[in-house]
Protein backbone atom coordinates (compact mmCIF):
# COMPACT_ATOMS: atom_id res chain seq x y z
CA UNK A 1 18.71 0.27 4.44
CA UNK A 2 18.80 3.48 2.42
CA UNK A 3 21.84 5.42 0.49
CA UNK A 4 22.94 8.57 2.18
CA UNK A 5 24.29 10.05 -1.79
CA UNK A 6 20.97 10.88 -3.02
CA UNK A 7 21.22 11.74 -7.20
CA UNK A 8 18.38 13.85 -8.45
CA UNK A 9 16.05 12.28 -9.77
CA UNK A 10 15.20 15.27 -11.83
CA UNK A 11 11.66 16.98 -12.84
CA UNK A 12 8.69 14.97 -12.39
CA UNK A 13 6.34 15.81 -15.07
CA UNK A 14 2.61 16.36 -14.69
CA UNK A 15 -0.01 14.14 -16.06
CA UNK A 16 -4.23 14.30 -15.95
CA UNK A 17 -5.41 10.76 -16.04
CA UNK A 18 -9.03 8.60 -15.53
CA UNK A 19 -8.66 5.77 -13.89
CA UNK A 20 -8.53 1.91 -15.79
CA UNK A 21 -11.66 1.03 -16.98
CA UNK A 22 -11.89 -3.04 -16.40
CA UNK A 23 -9.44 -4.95 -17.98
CA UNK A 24 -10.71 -7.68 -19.76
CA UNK A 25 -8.52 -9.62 -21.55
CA UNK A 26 -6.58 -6.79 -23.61
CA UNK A 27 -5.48 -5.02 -20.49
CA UNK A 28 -6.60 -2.10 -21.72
CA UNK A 29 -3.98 -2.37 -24.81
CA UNK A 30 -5.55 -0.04 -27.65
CA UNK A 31 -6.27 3.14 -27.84
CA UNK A 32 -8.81 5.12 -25.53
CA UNK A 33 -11.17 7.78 -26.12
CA UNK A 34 -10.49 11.61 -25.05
CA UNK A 35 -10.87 12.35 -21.69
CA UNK A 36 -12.74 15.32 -21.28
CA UNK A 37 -10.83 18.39 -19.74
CA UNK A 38 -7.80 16.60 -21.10
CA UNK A 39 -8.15 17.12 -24.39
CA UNK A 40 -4.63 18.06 -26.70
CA UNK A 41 -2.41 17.00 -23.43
CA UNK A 42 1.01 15.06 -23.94
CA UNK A 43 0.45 11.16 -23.25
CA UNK A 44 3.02 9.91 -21.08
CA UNK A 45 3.67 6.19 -22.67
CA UNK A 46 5.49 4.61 -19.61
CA UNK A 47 2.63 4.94 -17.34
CA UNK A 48 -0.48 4.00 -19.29
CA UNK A 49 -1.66 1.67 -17.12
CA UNK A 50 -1.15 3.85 -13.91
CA UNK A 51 -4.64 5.68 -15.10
CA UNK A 52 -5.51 8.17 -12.20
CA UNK A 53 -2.81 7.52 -10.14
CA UNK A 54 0.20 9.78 -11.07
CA UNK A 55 -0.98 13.79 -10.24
CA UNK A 56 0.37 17.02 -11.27
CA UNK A 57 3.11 17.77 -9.65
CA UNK A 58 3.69 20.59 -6.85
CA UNK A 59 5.38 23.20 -9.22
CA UNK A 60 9.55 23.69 -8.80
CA UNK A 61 11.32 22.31 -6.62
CA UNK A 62 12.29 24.78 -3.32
CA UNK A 63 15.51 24.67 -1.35
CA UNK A 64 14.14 23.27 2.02
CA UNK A 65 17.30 22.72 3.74
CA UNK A 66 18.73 19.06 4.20
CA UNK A 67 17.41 16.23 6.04
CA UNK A 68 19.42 14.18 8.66
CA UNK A 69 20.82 10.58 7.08
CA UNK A 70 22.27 12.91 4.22
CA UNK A 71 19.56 13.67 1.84
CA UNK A 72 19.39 17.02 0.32
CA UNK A 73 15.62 17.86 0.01
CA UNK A 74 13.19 17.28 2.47
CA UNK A 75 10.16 15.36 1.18
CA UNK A 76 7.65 18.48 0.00
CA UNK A 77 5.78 18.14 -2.76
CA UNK A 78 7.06 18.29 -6.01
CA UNK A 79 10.50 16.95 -5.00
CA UNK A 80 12.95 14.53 -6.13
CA UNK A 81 13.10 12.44 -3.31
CA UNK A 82 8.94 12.74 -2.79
CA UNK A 83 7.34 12.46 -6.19
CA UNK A 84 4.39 14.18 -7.76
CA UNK A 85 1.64 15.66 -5.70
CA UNK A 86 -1.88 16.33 -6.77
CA UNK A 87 -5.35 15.50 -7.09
CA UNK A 88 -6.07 12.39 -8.30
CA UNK A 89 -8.13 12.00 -11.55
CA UNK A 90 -10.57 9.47 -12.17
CA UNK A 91 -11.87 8.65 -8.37
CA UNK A 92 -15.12 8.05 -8.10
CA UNK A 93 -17.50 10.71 -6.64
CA UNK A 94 -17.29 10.52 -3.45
CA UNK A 95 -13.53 9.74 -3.61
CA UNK A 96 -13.73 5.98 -3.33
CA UNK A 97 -11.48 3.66 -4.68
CA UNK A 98 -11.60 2.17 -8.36
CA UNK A 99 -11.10 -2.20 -8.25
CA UNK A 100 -11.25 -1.73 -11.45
CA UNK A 101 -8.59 -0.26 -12.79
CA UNK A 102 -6.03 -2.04 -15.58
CA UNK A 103 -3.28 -3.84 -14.29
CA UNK A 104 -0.78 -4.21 -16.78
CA UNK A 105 1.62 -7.58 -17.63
CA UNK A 106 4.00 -7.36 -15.45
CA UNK A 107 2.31 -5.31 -12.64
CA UNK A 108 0.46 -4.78 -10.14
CA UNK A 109 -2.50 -3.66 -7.89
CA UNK A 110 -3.10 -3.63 -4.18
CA UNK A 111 -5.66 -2.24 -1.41
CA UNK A 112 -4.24 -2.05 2.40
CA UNK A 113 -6.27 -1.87 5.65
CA UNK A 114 -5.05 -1.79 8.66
CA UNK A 115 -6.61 -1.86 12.22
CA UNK A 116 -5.82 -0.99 15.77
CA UNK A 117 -8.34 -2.02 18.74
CA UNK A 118 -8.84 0.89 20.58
CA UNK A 119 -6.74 -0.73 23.57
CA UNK A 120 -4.46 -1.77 21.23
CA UNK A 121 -4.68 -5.73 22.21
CA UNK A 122 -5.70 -6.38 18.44
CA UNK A 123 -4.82 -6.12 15.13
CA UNK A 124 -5.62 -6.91 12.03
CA UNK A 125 -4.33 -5.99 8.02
CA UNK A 126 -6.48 -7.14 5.26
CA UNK A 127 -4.41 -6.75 1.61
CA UNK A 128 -6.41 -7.71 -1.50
CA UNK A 129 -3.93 -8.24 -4.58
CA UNK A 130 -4.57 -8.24 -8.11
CA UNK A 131 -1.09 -9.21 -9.67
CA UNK A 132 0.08 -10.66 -6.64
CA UNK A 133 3.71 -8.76 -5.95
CA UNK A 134 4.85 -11.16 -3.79
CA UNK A 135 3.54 -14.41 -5.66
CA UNK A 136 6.54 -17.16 -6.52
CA UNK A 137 3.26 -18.86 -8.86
CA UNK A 138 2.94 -15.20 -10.72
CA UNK A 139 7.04 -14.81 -11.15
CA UNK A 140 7.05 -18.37 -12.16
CA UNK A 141 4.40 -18.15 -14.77
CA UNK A 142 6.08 -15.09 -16.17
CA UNK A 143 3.81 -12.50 -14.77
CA UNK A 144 1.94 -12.77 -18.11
CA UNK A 145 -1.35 -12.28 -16.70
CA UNK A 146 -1.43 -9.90 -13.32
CA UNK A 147 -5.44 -11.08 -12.88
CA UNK A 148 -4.95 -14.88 -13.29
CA UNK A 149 -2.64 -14.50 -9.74
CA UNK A 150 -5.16 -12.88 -7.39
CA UNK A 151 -5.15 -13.35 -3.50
CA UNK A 152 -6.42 -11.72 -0.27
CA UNK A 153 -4.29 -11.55 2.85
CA UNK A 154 -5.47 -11.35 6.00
CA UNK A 155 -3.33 -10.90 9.55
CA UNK A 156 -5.34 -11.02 13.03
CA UNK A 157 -2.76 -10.28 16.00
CA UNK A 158 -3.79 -10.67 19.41
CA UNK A 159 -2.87 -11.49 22.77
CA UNK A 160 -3.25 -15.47 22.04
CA UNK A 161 -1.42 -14.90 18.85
CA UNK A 162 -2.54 -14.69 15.26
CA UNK A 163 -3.92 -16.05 12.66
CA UNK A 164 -2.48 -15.34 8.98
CA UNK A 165 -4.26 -16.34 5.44
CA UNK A 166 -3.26 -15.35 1.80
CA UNK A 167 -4.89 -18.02 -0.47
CA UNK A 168 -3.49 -17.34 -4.01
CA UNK A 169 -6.64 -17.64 -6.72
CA UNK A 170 -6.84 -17.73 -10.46
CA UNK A 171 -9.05 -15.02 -12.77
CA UNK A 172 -12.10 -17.76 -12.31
CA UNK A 173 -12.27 -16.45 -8.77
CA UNK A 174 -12.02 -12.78 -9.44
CA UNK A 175 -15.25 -10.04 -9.81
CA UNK A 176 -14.54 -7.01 -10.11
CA UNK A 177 -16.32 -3.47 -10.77
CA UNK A 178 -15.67 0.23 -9.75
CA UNK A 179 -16.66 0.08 -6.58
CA UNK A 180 -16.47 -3.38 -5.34
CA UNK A 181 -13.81 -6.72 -5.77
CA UNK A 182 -14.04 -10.34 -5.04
CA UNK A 183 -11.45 -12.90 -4.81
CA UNK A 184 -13.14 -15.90 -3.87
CA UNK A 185 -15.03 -15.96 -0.64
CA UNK A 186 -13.22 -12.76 0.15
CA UNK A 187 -14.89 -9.31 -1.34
CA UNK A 188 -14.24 -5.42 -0.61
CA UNK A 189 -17.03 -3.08 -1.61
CA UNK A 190 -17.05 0.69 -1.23
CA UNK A 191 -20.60 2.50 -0.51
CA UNK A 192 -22.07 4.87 1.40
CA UNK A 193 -18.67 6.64 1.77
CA UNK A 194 -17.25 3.60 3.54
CA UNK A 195 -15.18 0.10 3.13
CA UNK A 196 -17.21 -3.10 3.97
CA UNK A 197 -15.42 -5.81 3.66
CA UNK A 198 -16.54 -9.51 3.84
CA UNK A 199 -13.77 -12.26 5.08
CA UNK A 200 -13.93 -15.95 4.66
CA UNK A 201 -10.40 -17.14 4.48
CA UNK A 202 -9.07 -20.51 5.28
CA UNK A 203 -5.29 -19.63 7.51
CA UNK A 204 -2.14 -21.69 7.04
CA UNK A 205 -0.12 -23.65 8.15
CA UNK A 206 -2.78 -24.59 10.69
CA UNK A 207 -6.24 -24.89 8.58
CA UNK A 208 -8.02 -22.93 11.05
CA UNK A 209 -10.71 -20.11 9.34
CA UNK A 210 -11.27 -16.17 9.55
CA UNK A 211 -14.67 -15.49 8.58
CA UNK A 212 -16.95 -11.65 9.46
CA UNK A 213 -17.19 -8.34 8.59
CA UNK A 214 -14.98 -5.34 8.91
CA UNK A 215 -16.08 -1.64 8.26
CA UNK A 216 -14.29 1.05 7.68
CA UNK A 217 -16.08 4.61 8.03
CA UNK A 218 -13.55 7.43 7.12
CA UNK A 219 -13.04 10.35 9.11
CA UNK A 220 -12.24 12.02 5.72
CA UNK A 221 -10.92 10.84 2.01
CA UNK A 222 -7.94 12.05 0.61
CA UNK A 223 -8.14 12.01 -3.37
CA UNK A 224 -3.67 13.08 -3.74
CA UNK A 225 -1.19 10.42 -5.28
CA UNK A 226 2.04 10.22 -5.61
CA UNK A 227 4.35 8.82 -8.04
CA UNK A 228 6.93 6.95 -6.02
CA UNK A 229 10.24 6.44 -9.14
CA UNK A 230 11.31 8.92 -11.33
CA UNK A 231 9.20 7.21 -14.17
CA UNK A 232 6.12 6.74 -12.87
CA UNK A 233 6.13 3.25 -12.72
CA UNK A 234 4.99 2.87 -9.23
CA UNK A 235 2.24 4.73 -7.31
CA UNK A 236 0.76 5.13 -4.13
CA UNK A 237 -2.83 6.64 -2.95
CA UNK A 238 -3.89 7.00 0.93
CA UNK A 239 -7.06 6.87 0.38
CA UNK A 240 -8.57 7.10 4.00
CA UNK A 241 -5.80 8.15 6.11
CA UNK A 242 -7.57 8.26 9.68
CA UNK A 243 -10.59 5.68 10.01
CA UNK A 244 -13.04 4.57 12.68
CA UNK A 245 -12.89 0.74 12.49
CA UNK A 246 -15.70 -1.99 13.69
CA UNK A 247 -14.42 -5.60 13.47
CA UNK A 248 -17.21 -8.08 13.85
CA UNK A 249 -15.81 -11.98 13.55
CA UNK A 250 -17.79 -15.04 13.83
CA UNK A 251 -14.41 -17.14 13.21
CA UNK A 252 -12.54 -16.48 15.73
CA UNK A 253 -15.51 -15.01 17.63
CA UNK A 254 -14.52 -11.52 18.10
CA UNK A 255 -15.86 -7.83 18.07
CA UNK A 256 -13.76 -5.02 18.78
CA UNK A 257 -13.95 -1.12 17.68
CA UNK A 258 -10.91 1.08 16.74
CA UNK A 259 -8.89 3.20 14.22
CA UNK A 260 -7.52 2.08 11.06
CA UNK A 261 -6.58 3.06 7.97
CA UNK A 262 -6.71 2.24 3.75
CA UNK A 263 -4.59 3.17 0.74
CA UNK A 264 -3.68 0.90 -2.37
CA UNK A 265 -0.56 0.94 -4.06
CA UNK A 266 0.08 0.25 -8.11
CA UNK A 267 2.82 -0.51 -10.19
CA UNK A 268 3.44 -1.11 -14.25
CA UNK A 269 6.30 -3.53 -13.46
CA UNK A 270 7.33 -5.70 -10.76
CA UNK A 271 7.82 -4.22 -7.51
CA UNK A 272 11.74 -5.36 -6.94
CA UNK A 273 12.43 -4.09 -10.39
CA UNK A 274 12.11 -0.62 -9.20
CA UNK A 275 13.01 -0.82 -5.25
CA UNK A 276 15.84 -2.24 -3.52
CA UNK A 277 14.12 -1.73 0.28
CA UNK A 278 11.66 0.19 1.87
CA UNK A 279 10.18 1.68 5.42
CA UNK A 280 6.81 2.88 5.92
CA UNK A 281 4.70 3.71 8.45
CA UNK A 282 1.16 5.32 9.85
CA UNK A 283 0.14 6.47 13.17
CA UNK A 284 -3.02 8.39 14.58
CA UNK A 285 -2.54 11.96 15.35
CA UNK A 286 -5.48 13.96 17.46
CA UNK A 287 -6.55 14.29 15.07
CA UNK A 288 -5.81 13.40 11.54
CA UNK A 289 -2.81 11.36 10.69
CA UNK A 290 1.04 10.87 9.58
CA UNK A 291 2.47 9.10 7.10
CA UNK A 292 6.11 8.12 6.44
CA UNK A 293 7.40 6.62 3.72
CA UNK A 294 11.07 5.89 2.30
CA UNK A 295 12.69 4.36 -0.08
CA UNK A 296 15.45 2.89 -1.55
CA UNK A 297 15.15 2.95 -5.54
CA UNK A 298 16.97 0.61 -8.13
CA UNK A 299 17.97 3.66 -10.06
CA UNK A 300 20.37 4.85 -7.17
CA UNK A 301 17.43 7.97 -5.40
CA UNK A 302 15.88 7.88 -2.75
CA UNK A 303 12.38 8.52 -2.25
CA UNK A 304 10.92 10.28 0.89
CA UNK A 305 7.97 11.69 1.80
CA UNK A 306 6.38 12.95 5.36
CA UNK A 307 2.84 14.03 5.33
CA UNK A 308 0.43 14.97 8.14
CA UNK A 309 -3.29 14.67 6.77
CA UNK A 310 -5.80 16.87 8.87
CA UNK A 311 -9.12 16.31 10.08
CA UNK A 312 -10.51 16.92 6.92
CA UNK A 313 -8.18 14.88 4.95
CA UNK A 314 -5.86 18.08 3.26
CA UNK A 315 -2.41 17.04 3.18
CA UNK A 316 0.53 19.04 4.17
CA UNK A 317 4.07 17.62 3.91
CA UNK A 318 6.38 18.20 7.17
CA UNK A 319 10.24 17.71 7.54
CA UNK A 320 10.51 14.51 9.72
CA UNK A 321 12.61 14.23 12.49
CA UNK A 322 15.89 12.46 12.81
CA UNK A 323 16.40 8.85 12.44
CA UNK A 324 15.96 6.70 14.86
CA UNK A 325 17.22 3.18 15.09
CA UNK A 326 15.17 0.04 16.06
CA UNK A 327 16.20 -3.54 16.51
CA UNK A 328 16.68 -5.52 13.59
CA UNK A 329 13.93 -8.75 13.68
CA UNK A 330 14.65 -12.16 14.32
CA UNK A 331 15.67 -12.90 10.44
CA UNK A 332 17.51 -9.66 10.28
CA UNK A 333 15.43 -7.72 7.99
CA UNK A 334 16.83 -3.41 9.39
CA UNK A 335 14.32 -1.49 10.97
CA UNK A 336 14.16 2.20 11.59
CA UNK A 337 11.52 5.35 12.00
CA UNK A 338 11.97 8.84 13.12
CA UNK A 339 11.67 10.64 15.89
CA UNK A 340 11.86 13.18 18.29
CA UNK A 341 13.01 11.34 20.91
CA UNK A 342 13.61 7.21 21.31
CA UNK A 343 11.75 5.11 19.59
CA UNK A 344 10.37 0.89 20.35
CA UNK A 345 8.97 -1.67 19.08
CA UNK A 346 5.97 -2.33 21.00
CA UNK A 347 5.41 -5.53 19.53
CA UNK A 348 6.21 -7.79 15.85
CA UNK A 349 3.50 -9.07 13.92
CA UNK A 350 5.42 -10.41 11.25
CA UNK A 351 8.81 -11.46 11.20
CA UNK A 352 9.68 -12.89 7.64
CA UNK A 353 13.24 -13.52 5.71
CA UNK A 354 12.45 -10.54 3.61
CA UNK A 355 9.34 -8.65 5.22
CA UNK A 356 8.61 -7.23 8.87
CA UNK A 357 5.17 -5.82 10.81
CA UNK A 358 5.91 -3.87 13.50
CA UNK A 359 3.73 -1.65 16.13
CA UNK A 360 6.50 1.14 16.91
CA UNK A 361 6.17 3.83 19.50
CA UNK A 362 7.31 7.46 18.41
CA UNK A 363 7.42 11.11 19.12
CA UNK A 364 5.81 12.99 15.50
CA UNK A 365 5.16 16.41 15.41
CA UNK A 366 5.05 16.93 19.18
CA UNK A 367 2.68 13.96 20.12
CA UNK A 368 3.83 10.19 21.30
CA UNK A 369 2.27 8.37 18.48
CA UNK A 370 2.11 4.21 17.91
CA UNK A 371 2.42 3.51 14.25
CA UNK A 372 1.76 0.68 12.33
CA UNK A 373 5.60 0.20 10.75
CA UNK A 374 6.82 -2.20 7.87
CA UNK A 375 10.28 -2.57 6.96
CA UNK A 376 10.59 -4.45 3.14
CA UNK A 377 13.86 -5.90 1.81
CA UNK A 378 12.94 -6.76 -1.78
CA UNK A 379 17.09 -7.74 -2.73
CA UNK A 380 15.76 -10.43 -0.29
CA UNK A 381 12.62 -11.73 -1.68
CA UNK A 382 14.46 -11.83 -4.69
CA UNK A 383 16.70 -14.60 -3.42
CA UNK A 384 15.73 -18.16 -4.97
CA UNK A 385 15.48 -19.78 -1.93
CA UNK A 386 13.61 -17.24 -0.24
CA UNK A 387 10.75 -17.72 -3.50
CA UNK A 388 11.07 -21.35 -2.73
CA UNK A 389 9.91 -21.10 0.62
CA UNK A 390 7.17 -19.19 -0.15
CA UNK A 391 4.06 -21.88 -1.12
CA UNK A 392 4.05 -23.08 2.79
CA UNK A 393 2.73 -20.08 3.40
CA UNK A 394 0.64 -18.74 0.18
CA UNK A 395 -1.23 -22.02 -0.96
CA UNK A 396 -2.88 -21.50 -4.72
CA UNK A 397 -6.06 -22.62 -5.74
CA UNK A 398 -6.47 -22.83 -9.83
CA UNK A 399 -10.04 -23.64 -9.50
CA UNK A 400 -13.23 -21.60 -9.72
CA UNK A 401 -14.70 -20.74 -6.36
CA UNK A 402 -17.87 -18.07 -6.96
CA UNK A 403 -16.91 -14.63 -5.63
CA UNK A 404 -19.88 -12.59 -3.26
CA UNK A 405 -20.68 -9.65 -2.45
């Protein structure tokens, strides 16, 4: 999936931002008042809409040594292959997220959750999308307005199967403030240090119904982004790397404790305009957390970064281990991870023509870890007849259905 002749993709420069303040219908488009602590700084104009996101970088780059699969840096901060590192700017006090950032034309914003029962029988990912990336109704409209293509996905695995949901939603269905977002019956609100969110989603094909409550208490919040292309286009924030997770269903009924995880991702142009493929992954560690991420960039680099995150939610980048090959999924999407020793697919929750879920067993940093896995081919979403295929399984509703919280 990835290029082994990795160009530099030279400095990354620092920037001090707030995060968007809520879009209405400029998209934030004139000019903003001084921040202050950032007064007489360079503005950076490609990333004006990434408010927040992009960090100060880690200083000069070292020489670390190369990585196996032919890269010449290992993934520390501050490097060409791993982006800026640094404190975020912007977050709210007690590092929460902010649903209401801009979104520009063109781009967009998402917030991940993932869940593992504690036996590890169940799963479930909840995505809410502002500028839906993956939307054929948003690339067919011209991506002219990110918050008039809004949609919350939900996945439930489990040992009788799954049940999947991703209703797309116009801006009548969206409310949105700092700390909280709707979209439609669906809403995400951060308090008390925590992520409650509310789910009342209607599944496809079959019209079954995923309705509760999930909560997400964080064992500690990490307030570092990172800039994933050379420009800044595209960003990435872990926000709660390690989580204690309480899943509480009426539809299907179902209650189930276990560890999970949240971050958000946001770009200033469409995903596949910067990426050609991607692999990521997160797994538990006793305790704290790793994160793996890779990429394959449009502009011929590669991005990588490897971080552990420690109890208390500090970060410190590692050189992974080798690569090491899974089997490719039933539609042929490449999968891979690193480690130590062998690694498996413990199970697939997903299996599209140009996206894969995975549960992969591994050997990180001395410990046999599962990790949640995804393997993206983006040259394949952007194939016509994948797009096509894409309403039987992302209905859209134009219509106003009242948001709660």
């Amino acid at each position: 999936m990835r290029r082994s002749d990795v160009p530099s993709a030279g400095r990354v420069r620092s920037v001090h931002r707030r995060e968007g303040q809520s879009d209405g219908a400029d998209h934030a488009g004139g000019f903003r008042p001084a921040v202050p602590g950032d007064g007489r700084r360079p503005l950076w104009p490609g990333v004006a809409r990434l408010d927040g996101v992009l960090c100060a970088s880690g200083g000069a780059d070292e020489a670390s040594g190369s990585l196996s699969g032919g890269r010449q840096r290992s993934p520390w901060a501050g490097s060409a292959d791993g982006g800026a590192l640094g404190a975020a700017g912007g977050v709210e006090r007690d590092g929460g997220p902010r649903f209401d950032r801009a979104v520009a034309p063109g781009g967009y914003a998402w917030w991940y959750v993932d869940a593992l029962s504690q036996d590890r029988a169940f799963g479930l990912t909840i995505i809410a999308f502002i500028g839906s990336v993956f939307s054929p109704y948003y690339i067919w409209s011209g991506r002219v307005d990110p918050l008039d293509h809004c949609a919350v996905n939900v996945g439930l695995y489990g040992p009788r199967g799954k049940r999947w949901a991703m209703t797309e939603r116009a801006r009548s269905s969206l409310s949105r403030a700092a700390n909280s977002l709707a979209i439609g019956r669906s809403a995400l609100e951060w308090r008390a240090g925590g992520l409650e969110i509310d789910i009342d989603e209607v599944c496809v094909p079959l019209p079954t119904r995923i309705r509760g409550r999930v909560r997400i208490e964080p064992a500690a919040v990490n307030a570092q982004s990172f800039a994933l292309d050379a420009r800044g286009r595209h960003a990435w924030r872990p926000i709660v790397p390690s989580a204690r997770v309480t899943v509480d269903l009426e539809r299907p009924a179902l209650r189930w404790r276990g560890e999970g995880y949240f971050d958000m991702n946001a770009g200033d142009e469409p995903l596949e305009n910067g990426f050609d493929s991607w692999t990521w992954s997160r797994a538990a560690l006793s305790p704290g957390a790793t994160i793996l991420y890779e990429a394959s960039r449009r502009d011929g680099g590669d991005l990588a970064l490897a971080m552990r995150f420690d109890a208390a939610g500090r970060c410190e980048p590692f050189t992974p281990p080798p690569v090491a090959a899974l089997p490719n999924t039933c539609w042929r999407i490449a999968r891979q991870t690193r480690s130590d020793e062998a690694a498996s697919v413990e199970r697939t929750f997903e299996d599209t023509p140009f996206y894969a879920r995975s549960l992969v067993s591994s050997t990180l940093l001395r410990e046999n870890v599962v990790s949640v896995h995804e393997s993206l081919s983006l040259t394949r979403f952007s194939n016509p007849i994948v797009r096509l295929m894409l309403p039987f399984r992302m209905p859209r509703r134009s219509g106003s259905q009242a948001p709660h919280f």
